[in-house]
C-alpha atoms as a PDB file:
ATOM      1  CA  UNK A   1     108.119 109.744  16.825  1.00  0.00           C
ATOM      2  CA  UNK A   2     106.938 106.812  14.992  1.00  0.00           C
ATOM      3  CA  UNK A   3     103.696 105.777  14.180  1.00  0.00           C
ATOM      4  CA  UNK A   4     103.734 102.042  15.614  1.00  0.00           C
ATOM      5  CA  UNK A   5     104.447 103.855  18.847  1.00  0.00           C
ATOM      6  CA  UNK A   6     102.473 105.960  21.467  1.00  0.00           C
ATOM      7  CA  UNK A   7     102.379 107.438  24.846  1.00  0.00           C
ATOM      8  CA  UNK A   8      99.310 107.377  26.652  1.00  0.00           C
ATOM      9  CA  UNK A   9      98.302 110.003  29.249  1.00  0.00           C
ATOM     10  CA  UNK A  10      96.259 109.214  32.757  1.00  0.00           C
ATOM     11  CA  UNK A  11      95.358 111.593  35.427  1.00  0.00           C
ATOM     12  CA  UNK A  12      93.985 110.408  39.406  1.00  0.00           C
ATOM     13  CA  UNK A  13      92.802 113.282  41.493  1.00  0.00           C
ATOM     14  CA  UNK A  14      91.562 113.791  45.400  1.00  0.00           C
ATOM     15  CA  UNK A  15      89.593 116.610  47.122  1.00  0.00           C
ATOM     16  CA  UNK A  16      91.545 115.247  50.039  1.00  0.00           C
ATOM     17  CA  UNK A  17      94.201 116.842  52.033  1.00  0.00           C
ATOM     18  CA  UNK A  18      97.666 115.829  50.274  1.00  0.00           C
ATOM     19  CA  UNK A  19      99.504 115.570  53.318  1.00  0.00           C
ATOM     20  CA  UNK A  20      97.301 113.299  55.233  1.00  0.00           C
ATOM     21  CA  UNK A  21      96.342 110.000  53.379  1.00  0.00           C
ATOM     22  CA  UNK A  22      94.297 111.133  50.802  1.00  0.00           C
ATOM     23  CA  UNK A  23      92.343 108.783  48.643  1.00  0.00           C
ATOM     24  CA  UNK A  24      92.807 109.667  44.826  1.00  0.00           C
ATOM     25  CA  UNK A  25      89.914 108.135  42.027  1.00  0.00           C
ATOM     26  CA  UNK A  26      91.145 105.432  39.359  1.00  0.00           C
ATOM     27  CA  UNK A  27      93.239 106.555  36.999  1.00  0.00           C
ATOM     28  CA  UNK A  28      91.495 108.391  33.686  1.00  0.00           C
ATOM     29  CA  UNK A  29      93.021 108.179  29.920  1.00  0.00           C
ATOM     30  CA  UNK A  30      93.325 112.261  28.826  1.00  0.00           C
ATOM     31  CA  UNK A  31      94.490 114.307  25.893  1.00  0.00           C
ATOM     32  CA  UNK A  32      93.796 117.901  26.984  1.00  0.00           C
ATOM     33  CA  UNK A  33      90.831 118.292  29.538  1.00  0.00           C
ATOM     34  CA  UNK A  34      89.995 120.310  32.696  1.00  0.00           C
ATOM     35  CA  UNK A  35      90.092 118.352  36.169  1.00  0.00           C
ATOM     36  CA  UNK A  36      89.376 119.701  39.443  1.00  0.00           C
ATOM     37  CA  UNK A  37      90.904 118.349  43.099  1.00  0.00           C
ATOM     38  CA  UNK A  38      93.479 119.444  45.664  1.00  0.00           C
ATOM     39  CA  UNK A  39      96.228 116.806  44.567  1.00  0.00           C
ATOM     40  CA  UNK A  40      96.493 115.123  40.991  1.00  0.00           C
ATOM     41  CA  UNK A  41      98.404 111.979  40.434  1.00  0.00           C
ATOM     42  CA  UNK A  42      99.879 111.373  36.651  1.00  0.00           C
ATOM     43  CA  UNK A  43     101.019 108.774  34.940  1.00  0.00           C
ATOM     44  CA  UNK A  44     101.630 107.849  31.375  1.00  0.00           C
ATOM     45  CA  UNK A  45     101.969 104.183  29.246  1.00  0.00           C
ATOM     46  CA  UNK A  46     103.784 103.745  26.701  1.00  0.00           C
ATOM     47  CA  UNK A  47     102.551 101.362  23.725  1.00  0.00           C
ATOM     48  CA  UNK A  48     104.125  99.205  20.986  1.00  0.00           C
ATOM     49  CA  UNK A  49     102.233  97.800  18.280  1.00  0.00           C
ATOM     50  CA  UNK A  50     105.638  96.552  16.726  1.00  0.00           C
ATOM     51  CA  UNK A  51     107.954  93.757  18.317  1.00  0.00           C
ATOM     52  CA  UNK A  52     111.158  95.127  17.930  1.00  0.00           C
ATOM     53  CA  UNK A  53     110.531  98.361  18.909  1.00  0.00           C
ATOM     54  CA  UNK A  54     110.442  99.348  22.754  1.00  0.00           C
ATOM     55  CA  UNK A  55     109.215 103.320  23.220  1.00  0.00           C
ATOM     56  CA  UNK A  56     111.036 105.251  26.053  1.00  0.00           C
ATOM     57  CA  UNK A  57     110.487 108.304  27.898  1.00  0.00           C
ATOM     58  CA  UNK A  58     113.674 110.464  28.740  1.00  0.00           C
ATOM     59  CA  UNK A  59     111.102 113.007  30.107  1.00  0.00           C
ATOM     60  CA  UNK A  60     107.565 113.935  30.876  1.00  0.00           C
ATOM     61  CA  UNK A  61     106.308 117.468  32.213  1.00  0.00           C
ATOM     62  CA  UNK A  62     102.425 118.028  33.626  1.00  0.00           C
ATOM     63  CA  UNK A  63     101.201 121.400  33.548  1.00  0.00           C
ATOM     64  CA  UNK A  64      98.587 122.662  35.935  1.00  0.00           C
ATOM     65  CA  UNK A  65      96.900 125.761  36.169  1.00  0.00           C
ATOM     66  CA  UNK A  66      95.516 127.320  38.894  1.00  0.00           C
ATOM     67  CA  UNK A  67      91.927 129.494  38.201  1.00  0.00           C
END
């Protein structure tokens, strides 16, 4: 953790059936929101705003909860 550093979060979704060819919206920037679809896509960046320091993910977890 370091504060010339970040990882930034982005979420795609699709009403369409997963298993077919679904076609999933652009890519959104989120902290903590609520999303609704059938399939969700995630993705995250990671930023620098130092150069000699390169961030890096050993490990990213997305947790979604069914209502």
């Amino acid at each position: 953790s370091f504060a010339d550093t970040d990882v930034i979060a982005f979420v795609s979704t699709t009403d369409d059936d997963p298993t077919g060819s679904p076609t999933f919206s652009a890519f959104k920037q989120f902290k903590a929101s609520d999303f609704s679809g059938r399939a969700f896509k995630f993705k995250g960046e990671l930023r620098s705003t130092a150069d000699n320091v390169t961030p890096a993910v050993d490990q990213l977890t997305a947790r979604v909860r069914y209502d």
